[in-house]
N, C-alpha and C. Protein backbone atom coordinates (compact mmCIF):
# COMPACT_ATOMS: atom_id res chain seq x y z
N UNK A 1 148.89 146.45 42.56
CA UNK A 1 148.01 146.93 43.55
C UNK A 1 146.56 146.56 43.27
N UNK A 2 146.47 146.28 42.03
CA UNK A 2 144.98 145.94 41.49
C UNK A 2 144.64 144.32 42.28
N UNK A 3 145.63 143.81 42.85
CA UNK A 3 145.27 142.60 42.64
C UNK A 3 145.05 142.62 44.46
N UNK A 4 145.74 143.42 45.15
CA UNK A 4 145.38 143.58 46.93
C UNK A 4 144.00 144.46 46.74
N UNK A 5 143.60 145.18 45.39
CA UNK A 5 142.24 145.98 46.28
C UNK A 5 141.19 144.40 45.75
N UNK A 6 141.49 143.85 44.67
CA UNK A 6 140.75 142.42 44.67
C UNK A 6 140.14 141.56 45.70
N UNK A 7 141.92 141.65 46.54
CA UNK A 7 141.81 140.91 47.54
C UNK A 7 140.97 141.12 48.48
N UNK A 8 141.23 143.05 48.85
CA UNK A 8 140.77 143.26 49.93
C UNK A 8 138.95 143.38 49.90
N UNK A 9 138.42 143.87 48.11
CA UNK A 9 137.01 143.18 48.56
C UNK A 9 136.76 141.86 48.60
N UNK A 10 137.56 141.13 47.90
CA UNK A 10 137.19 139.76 48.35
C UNK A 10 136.79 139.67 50.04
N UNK A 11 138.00 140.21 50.70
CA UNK A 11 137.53 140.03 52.24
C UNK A 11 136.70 140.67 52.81
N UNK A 12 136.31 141.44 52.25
CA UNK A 12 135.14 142.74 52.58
C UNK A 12 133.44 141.63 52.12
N UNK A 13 133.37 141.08 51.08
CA UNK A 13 132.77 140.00 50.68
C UNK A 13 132.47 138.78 51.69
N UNK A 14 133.82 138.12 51.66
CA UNK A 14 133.18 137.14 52.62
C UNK A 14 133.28 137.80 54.11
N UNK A 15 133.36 138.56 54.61
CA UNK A 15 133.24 139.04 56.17
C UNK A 15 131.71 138.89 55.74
N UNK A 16 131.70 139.87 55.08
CA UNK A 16 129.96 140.44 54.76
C UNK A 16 129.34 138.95 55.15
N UNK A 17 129.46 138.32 53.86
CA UNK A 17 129.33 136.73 53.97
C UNK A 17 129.06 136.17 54.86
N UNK A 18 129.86 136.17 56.07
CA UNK A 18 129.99 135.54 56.94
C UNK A 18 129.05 136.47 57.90
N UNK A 19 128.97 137.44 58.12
CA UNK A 19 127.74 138.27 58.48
C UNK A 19 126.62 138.00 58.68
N UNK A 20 126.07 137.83 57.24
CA UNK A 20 124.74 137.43 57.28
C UNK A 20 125.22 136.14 57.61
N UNK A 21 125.78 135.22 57.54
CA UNK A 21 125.04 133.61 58.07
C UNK A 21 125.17 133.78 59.32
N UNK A 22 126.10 134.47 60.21
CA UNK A 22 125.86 134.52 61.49
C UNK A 22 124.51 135.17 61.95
N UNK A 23 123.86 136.35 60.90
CA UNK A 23 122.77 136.90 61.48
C UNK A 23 121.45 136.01 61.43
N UNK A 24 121.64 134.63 60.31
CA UNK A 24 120.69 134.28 59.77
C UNK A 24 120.87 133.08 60.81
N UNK A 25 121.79 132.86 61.02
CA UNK A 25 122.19 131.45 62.51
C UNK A 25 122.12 131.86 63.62
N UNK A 26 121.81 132.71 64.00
CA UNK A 26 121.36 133.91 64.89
C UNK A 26 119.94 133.50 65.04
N UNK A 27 119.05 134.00 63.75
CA UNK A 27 117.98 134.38 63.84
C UNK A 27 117.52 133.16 63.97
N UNK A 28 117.69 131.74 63.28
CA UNK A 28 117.63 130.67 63.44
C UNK A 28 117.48 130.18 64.88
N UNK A 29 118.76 130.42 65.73
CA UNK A 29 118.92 130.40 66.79
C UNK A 29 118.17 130.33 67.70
N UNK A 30 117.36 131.54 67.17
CA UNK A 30 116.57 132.47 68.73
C UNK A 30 115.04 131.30 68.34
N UNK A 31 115.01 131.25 67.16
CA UNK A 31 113.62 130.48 66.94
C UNK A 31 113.45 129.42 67.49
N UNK A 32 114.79 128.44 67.07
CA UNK A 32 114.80 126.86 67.94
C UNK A 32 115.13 127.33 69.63
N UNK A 33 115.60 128.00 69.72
CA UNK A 33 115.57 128.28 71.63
C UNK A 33 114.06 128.88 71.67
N UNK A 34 113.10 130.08 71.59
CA UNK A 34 112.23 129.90 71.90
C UNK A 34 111.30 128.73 71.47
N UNK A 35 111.63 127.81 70.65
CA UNK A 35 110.81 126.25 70.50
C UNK A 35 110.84 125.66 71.47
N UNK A 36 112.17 125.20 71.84
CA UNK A 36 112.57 124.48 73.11
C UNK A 36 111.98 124.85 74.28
N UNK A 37 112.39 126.29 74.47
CA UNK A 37 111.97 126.56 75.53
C UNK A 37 110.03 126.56 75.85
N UNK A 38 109.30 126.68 74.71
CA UNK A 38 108.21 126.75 74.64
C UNK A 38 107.98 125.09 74.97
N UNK A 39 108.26 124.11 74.26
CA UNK A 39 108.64 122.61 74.40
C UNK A 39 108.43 122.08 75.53
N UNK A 40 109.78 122.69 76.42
CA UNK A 40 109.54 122.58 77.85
C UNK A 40 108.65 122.67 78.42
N UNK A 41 108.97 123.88 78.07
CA UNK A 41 107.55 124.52 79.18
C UNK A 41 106.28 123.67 78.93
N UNK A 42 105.64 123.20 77.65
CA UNK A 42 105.01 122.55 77.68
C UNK A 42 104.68 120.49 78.35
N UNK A 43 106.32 120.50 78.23
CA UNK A 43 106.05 119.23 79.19
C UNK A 43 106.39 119.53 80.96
N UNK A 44 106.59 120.23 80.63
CA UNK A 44 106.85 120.68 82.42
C UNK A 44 105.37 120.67 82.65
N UNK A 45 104.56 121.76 82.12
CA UNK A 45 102.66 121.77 82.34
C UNK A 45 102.40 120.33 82.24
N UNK A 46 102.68 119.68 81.48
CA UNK A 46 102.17 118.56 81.26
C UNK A 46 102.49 117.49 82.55
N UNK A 47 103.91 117.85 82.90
CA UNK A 47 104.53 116.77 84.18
C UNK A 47 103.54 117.43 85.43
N UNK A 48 103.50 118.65 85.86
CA UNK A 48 102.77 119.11 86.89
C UNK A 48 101.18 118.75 86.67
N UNK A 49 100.73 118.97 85.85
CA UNK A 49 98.98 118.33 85.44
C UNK A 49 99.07 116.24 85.93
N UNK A 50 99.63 116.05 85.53
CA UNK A 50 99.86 114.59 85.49
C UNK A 50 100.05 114.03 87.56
N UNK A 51 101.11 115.17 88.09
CA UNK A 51 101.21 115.23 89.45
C UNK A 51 99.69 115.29 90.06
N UNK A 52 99.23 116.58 89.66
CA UNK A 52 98.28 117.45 89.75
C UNK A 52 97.05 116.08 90.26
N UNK A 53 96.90 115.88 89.05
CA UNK A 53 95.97 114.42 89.10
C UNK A 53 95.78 113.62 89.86
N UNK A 54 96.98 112.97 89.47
CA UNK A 54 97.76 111.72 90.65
C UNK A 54 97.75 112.08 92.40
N UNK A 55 97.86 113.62 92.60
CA UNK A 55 97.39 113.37 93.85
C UNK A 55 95.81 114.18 94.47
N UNK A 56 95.38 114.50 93.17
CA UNK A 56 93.83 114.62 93.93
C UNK A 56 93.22 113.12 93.56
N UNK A 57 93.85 112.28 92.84
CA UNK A 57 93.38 110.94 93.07
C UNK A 57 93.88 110.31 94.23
N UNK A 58 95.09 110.47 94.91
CA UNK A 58 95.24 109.98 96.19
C UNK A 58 94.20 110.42 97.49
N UNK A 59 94.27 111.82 97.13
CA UNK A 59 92.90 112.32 98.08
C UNK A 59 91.93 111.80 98.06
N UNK A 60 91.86 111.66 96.80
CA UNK A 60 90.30 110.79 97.11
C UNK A 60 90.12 109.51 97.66
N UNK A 61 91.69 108.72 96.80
CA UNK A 61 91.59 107.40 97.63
C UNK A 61 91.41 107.00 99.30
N UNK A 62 92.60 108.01 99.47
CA UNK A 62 91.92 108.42 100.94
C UNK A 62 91.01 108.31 101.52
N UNK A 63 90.35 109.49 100.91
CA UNK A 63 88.83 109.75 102.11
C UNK A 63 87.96 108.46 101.63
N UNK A 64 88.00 108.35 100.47
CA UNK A 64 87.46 107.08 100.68
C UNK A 64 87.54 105.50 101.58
N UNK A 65 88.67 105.65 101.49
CA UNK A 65 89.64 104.18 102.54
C UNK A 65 88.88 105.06 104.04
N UNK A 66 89.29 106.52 104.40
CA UNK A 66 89.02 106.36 105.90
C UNK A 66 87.13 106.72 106.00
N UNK A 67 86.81 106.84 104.95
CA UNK A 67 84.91 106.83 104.79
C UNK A 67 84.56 105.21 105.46
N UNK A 68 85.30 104.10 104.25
CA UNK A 68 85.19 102.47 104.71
C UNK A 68 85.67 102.40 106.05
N UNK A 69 87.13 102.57 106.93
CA UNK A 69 87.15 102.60 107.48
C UNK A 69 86.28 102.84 108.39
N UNK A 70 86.18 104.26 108.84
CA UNK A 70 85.13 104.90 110.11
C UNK A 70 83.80 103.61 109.85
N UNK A 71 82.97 103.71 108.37
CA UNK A 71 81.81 102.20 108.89
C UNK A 71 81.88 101.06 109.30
N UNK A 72 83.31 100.85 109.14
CA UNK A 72 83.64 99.10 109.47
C UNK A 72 83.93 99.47 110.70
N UNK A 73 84.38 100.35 111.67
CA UNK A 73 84.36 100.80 112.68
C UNK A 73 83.34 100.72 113.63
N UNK A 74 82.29 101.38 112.96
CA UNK A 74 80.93 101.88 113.38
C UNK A 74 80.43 99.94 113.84
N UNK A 75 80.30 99.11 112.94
CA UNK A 75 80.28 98.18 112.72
C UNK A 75 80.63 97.25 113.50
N UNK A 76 81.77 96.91 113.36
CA UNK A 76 82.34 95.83 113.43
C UNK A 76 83.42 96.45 115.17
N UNK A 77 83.43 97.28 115.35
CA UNK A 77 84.29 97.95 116.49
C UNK A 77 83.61 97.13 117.84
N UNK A 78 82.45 97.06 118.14
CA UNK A 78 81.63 96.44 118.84
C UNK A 78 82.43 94.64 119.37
N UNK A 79 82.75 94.32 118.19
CA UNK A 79 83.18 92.80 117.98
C UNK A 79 83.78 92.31 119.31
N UNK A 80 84.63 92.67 119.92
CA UNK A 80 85.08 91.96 121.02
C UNK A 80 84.25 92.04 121.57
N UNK A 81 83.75 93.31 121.96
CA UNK A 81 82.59 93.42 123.21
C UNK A 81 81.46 92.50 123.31
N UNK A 82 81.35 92.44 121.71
CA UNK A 82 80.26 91.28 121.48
C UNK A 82 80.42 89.76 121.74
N UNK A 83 81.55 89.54 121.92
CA UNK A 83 82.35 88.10 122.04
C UNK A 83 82.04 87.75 123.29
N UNK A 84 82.30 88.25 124.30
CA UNK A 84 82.44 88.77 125.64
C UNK A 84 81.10 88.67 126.01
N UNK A 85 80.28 89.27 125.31
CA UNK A 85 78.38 89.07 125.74
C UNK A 85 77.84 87.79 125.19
N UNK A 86 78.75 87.09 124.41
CA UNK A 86 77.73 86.01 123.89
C UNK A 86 77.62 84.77 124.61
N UNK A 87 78.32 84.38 126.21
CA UNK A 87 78.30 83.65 127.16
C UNK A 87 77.04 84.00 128.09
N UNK A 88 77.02 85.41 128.58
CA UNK A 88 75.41 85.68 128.98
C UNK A 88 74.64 85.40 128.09
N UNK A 89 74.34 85.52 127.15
CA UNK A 89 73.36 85.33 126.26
C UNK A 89 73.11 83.66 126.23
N UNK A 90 74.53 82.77 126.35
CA UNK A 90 74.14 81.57 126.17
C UNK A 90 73.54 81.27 127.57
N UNK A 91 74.30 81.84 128.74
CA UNK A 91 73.62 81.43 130.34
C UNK A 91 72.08 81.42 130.74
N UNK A 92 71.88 82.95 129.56
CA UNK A 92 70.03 83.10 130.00
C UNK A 92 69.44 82.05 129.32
N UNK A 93 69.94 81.32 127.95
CA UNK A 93 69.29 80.79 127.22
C UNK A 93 69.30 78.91 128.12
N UNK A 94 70.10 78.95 128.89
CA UNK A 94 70.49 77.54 129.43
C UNK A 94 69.49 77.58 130.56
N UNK A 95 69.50 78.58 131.07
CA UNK A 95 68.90 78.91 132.57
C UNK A 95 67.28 78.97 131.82
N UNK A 96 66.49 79.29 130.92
CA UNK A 96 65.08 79.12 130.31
C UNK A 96 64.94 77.57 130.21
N UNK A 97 65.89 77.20 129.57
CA UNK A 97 65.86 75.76 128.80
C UNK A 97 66.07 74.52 130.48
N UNK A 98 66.42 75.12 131.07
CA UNK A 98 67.08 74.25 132.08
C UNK A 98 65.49 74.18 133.05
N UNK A 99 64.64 75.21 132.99
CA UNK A 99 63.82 75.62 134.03
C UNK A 99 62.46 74.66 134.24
N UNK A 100 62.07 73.40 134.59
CA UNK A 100 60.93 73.00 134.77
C UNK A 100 60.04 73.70 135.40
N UNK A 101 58.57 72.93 134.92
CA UNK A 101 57.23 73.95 134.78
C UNK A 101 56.90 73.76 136.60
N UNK A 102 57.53 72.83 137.56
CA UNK A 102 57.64 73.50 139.09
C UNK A 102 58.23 74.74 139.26
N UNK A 103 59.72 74.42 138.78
CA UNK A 103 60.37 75.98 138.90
C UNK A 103 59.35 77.45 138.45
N UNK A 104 58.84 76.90 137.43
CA UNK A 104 57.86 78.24 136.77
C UNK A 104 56.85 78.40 137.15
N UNK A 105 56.33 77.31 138.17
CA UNK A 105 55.04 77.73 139.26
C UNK A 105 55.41 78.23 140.01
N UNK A 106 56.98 78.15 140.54
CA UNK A 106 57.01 78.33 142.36
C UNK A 106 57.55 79.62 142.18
N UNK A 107 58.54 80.14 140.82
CA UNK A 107 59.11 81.75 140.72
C UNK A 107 58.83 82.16 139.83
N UNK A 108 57.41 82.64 138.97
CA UNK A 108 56.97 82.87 138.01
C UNK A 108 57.89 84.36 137.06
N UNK A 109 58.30 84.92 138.21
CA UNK A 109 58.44 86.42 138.02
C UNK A 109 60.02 86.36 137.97
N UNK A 110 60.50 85.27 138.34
CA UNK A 110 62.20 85.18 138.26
C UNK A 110 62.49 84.98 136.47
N UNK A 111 61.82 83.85 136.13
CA UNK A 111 61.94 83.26 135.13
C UNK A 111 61.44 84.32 134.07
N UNK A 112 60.57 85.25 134.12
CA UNK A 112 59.75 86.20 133.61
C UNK A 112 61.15 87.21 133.09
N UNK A 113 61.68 87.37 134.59
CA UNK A 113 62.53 88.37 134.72
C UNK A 113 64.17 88.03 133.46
N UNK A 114 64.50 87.38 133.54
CA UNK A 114 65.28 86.28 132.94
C UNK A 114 65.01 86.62 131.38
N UNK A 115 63.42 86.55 131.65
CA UNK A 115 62.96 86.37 129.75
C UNK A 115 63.13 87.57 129.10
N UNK A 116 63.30 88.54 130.25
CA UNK A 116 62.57 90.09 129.66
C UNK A 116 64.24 90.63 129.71
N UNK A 117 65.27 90.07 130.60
CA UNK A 117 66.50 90.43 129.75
C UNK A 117 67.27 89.86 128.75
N UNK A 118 67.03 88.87 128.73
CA UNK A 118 67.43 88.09 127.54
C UNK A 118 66.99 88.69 126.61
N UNK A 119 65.46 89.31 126.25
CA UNK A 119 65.07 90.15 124.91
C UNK A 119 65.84 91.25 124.88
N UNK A 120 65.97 91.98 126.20
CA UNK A 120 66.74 93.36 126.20
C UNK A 120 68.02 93.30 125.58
N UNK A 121 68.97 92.23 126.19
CA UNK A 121 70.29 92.03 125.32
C UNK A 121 69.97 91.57 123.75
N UNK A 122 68.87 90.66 123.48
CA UNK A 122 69.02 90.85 121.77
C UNK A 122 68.63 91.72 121.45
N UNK A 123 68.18 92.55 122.00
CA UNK A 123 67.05 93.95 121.27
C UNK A 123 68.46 94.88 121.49
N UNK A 124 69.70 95.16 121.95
CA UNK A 124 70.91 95.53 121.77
C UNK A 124 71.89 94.89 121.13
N UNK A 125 71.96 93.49 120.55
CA UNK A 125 72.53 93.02 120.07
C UNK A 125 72.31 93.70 118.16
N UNK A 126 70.98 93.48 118.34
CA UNK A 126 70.05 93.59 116.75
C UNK A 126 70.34 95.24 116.40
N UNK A 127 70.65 96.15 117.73
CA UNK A 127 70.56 97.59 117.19
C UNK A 127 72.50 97.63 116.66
N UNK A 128 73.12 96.75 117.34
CA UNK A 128 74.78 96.73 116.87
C UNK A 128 74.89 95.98 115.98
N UNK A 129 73.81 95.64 115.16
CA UNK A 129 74.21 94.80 113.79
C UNK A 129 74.34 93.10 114.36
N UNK A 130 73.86 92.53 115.03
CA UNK A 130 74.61 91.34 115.84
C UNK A 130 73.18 90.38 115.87
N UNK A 131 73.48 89.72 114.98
CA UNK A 131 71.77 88.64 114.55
C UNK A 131 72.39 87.46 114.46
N UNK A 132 71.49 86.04 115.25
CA UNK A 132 71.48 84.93 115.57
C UNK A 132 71.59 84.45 114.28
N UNK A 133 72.34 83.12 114.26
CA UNK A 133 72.41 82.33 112.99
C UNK A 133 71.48 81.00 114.06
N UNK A 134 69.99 80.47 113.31
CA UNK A 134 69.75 79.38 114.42
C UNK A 134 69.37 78.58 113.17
N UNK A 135 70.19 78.13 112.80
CA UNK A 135 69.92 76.87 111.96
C UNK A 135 68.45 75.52 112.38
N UNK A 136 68.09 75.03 111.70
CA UNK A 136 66.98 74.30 112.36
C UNK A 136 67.98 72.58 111.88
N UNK A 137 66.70 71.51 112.31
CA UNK A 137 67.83 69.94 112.36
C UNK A 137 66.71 70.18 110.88
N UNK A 138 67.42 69.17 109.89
CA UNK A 138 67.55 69.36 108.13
C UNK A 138 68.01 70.00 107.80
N UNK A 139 68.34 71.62 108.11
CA UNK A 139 68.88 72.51 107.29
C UNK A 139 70.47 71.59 106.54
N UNK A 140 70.66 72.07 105.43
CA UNK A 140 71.73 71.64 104.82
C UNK A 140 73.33 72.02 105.69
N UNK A 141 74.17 71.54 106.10
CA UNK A 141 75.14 72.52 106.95
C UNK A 141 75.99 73.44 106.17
N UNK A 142 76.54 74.45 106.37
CA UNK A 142 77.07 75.59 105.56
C UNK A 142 78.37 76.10 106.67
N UNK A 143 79.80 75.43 105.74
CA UNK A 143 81.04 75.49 106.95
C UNK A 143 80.92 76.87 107.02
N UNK A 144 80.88 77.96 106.08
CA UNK A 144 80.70 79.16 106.34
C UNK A 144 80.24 79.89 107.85
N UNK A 145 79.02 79.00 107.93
CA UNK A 145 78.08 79.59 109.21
C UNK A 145 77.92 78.86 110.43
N UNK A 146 78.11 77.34 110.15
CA UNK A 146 78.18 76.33 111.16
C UNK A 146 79.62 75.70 111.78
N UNK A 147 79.89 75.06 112.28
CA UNK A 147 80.83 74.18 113.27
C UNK A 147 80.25 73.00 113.52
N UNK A 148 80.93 71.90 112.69
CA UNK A 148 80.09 70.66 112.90
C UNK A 148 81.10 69.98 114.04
N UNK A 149 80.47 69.67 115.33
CA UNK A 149 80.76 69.56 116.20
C UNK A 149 80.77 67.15 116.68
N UNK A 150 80.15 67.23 115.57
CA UNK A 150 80.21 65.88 115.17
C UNK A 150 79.42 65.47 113.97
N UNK A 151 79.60 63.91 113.60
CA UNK A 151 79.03 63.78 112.59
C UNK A 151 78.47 62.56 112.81
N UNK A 152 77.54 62.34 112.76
CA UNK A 152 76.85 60.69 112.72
C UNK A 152 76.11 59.99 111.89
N UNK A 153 75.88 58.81 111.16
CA UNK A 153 75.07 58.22 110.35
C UNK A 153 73.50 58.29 111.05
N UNK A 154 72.62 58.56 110.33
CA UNK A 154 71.36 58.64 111.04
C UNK A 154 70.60 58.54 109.41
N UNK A 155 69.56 57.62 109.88
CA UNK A 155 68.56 56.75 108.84
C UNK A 155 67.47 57.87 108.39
N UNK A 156 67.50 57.74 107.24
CA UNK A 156 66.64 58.68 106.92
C UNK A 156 67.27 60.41 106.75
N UNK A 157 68.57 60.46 106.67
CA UNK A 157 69.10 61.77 106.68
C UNK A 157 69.90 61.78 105.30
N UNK A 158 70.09 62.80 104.86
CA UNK A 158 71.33 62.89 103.30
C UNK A 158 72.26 63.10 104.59
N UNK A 159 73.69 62.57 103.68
CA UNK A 159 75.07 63.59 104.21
C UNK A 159 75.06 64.68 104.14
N UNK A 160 75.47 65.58 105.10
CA UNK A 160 75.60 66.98 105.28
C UNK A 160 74.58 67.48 106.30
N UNK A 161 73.67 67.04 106.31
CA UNK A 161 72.25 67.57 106.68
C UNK A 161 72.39 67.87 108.25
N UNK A 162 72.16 68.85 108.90
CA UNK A 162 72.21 68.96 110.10
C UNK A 162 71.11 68.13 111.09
N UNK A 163 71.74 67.60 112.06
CA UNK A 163 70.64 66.50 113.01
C UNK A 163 70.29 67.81 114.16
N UNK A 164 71.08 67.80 114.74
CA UNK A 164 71.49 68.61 116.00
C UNK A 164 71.68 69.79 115.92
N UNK A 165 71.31 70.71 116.78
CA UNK A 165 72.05 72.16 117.03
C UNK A 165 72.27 72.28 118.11
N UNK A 166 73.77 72.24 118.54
CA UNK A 166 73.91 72.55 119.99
C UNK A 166 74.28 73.65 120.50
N UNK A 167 74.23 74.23 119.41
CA UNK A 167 75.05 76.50 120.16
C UNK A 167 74.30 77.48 118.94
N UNK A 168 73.61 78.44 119.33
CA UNK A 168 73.37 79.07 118.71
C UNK A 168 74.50 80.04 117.66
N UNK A 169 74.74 80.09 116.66
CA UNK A 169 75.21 81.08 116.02
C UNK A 169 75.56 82.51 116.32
N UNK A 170 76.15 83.37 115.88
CA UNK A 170 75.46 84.70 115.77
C UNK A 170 76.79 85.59 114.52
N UNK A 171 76.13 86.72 113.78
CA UNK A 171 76.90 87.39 112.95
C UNK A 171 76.92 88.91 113.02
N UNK A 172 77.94 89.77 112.98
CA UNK A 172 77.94 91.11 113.23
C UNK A 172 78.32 91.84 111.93
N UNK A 173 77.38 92.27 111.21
CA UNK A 173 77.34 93.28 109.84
C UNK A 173 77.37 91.79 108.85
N UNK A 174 77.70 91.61 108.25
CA UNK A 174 78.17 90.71 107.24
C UNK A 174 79.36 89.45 107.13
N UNK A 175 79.93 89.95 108.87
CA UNK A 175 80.67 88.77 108.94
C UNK A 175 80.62 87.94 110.56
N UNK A 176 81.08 86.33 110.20
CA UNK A 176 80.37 85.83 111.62
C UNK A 176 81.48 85.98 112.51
N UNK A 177 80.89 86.18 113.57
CA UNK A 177 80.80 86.67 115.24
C UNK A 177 81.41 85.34 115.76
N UNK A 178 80.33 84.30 115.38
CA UNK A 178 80.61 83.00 116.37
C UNK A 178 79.11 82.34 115.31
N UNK A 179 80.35 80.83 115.52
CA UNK A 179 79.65 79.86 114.45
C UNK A 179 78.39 78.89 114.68
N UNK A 180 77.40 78.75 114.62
CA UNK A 180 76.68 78.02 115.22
C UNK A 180 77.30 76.23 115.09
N UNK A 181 76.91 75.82 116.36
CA UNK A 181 77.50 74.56 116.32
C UNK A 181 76.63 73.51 116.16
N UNK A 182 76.55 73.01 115.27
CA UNK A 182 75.81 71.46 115.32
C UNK A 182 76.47 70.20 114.88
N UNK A 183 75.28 69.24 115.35
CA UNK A 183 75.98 67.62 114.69
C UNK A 183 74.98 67.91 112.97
N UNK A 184 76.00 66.66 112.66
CA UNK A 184 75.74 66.61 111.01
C UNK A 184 75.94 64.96 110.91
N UNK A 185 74.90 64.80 110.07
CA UNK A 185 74.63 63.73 109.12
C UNK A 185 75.99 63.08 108.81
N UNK A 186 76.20 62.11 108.66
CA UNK A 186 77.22 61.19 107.46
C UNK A 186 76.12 60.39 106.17
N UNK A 187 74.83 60.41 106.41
CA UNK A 187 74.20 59.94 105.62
C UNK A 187 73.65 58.69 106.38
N UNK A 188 72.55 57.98 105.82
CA UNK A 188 72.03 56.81 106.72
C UNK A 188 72.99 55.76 106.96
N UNK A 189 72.62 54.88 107.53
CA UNK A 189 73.74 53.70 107.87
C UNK A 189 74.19 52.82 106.76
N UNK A 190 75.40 51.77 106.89
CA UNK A 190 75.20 51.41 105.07
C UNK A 190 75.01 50.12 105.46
N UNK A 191 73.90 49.91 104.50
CA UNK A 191 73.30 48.78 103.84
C UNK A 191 74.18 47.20 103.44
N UNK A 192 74.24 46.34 104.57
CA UNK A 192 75.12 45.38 104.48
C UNK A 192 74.46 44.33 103.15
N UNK A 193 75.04 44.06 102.40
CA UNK A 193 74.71 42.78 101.59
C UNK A 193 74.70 41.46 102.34
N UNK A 194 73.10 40.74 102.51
CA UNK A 194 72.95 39.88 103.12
C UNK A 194 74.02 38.10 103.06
């Protein structure tokens, strides 16, 4: 019998035994779960901050895009309308240019009249951002701003060089409207070896 009450603390022993490591794998337990869970929670804050960000940076991108927008609007919205006006503008300018100094004796006040809207439409052109490109004959030509409408050898000129201007230009904010047209240089004639 000595050797079953042995036994039986033996089992009284390791239960015990087994006791504490469950209480101590337990206690273990609860520590790495509140880690984790603290863990989380900390990249979860971290995933929502990161959202968080990302879309008050879209907001902003936004209002910014429709800020550019609405000025290029303000701007440049005009543009057809302006397309559309730049045939009167060339008619008054043909109808001045066309007018001999009889005509301007015999209807002083027509031609007057003529002059004083022609300023009125650039003096509305200039308040919509909408300014003449008038190149002069030398200016260098610039495909940017001009339309070379031909090109000819002419003595005494570099290549490129504008001879002619036959259409006035014009540009609305920073970009062109309509190109001014001129002839251009090929450079002087070439020099035959006698």
């Amino acid at each position: 019998m000595a050797n079953e009450r042995d036994t039986d603390d033996l089992d009284d022993a390791f239960l015990d035994d087994i006791e504490a490591i469950l209480d101590e794998d337990e206690e273990i337990g609860d520590e790495e779960i509140e880690a984790d869970e603290t863990s989380a929670l900390k990249a979860e804050v971290a995933e929502l901050k990161d959202r968080l960000l990302r879309a008050l940076a879209d907001a902003e991108n936004i209002r910014k895009r429709a800020e550019r927008d609405r000025r290029d609007a303000e701007v440049y919205g005009a543009t057809r309308f302006a397309r559309d006006l730049l045939p009167v503008h060339d008619s008054f300018e043909r109808a001045l240019e066309s007018a001999t100094d009889a005509a301007r004796a015999a209807a002083p006040g027509l031609l007057e009249g003529i002059e004083l809207t022609q300023r009125a439409l650039l003096a509305a052109f200039e308040k919509a951002k909408i300014l003449p490109i008038a190149p002069e004959p030398g200016d260098r030509f610039d495909p940017n701003l001009h339309q070379a409408m031909f090109e000819a050898p002419v003595p005494g000129t570099k290549a490129g060089e504008i001879i002619q201007v036959l259409g006035q230009g014009f540009t609305i904010g920073d970009r062109l409207l309509r190109p001014a047209q001129v002839g251009v240089s090929s450079g002087g004639p070439a020099v035959r070896p006698s």
